[in-house]
C-alpha atoms as a PDB file:
ATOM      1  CA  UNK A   1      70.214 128.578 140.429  1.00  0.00           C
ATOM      2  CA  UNK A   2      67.568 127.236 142.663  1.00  0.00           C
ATOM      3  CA  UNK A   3      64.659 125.480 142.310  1.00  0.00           C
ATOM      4  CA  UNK A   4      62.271 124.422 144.752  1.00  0.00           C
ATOM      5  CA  UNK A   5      59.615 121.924 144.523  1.00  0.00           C
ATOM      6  CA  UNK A   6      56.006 122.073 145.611  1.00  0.00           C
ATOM      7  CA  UNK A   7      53.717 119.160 146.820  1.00  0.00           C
ATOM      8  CA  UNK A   8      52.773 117.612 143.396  1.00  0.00           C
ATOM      9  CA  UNK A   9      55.115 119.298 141.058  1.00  0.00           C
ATOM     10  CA  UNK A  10      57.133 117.094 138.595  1.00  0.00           C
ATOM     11  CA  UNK A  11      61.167 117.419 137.802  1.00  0.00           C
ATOM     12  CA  UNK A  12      61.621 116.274 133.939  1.00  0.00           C
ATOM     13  CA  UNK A  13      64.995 114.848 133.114  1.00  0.00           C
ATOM     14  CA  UNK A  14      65.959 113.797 129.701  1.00  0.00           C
ATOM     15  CA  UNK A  15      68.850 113.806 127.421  1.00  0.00           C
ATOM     16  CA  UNK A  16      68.390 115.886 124.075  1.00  0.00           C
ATOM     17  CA  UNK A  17      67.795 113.089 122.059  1.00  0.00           C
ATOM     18  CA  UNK A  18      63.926 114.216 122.267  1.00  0.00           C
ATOM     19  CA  UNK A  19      64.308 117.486 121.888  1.00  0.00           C
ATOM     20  CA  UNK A  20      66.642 117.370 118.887  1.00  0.00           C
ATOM     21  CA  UNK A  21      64.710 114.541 117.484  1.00  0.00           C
ATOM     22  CA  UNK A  22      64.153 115.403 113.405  1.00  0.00           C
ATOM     23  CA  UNK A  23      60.887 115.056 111.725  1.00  0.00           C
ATOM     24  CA  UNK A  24      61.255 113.517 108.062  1.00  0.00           C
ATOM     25  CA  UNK A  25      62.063 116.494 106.423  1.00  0.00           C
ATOM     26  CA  UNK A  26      65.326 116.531 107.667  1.00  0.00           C
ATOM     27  CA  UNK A  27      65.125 120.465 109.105  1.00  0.00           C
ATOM     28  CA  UNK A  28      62.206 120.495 112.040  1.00  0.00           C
ATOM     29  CA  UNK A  29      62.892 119.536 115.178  1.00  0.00           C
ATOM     30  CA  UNK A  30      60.341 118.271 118.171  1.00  0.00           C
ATOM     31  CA  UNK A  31      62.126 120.845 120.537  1.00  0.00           C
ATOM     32  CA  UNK A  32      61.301 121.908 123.892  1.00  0.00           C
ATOM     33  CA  UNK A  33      58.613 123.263 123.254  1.00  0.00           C
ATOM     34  CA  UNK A  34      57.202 119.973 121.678  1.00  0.00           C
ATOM     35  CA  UNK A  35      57.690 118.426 124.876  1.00  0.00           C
ATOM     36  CA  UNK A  36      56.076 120.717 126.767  1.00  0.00           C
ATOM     37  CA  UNK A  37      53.180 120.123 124.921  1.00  0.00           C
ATOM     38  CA  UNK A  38      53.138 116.553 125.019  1.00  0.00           C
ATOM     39  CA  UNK A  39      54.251 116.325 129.200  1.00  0.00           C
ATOM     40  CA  UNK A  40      52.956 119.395 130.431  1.00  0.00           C
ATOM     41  CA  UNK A  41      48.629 119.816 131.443  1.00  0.00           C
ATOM     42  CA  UNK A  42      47.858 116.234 129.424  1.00  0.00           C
ATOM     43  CA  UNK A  43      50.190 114.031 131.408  1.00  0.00           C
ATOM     44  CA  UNK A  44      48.871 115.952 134.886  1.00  0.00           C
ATOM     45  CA  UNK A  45      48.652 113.650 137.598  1.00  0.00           C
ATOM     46  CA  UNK A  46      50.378 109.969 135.308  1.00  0.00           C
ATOM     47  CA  UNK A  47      52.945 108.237 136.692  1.00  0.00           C
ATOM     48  CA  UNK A  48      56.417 109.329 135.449  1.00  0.00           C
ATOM     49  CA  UNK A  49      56.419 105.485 133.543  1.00  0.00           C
ATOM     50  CA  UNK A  50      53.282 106.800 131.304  1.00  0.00           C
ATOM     51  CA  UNK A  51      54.847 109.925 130.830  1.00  0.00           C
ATOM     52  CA  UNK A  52      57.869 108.381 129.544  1.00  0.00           C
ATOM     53  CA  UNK A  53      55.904 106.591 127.465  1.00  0.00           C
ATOM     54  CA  UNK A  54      54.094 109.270 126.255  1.00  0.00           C
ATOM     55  CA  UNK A  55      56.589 111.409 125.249  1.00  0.00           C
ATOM     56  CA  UNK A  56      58.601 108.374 123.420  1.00  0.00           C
ATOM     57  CA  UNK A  57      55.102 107.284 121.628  1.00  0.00           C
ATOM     58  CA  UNK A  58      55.264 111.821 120.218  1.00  0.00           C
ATOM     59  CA  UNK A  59      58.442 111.653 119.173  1.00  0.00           C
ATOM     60  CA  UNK A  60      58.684 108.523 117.365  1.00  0.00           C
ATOM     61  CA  UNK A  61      55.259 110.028 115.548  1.00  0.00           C
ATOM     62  CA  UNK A  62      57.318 112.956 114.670  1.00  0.00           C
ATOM     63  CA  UNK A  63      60.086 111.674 113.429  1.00  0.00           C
ATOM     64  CA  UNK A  64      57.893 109.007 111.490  1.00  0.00           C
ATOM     65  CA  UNK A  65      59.559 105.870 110.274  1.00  0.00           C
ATOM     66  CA  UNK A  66      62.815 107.472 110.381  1.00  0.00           C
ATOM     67  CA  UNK A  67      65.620 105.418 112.408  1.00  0.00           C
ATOM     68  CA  UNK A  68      66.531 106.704 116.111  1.00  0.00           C
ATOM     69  CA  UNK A  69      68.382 109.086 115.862  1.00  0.00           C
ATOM     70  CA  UNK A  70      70.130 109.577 119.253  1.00  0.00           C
ATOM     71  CA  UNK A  71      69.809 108.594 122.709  1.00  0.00           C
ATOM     72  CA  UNK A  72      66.591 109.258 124.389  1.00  0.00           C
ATOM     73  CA  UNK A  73      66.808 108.771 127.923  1.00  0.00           C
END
């Protein structure tokens, strides 16, 4: 498959240690669709560090004080 880029589009790479991230109750996950939320229209325009950010700050807040629980690159 192809994919082609536009002026001022954004490729998102990241391992699925955000997307299966596990909110306290042990059965919901943040999923794909959590991060479009969080990195889609409200990070329009950041730098790719903020969005980073961004999405780490989301999913640590789901998962509340719960350890890592895989890689989140």
């Amino acid at each position: 498959a192809k994919l082609k880029l536009e002026p001022g589009d954004t490729l998102i790479l990241y391992t699925d240690g955000y997307h299966e991230a596990t909110a306290p109750d042990g059965t919901t996950q943040f999923g794909v669709e959590g991060l479009c939320r969080v990195l889609g229209e409200p990070c329009a325009g950041l730098p790719l560090d903020k969005m980073a950010e961004r999405a780490g700050a989301e999913v640590s807040r789901f998962t509340g004080p719960c350890e890592q629980q895989d890689d989140m690159t």
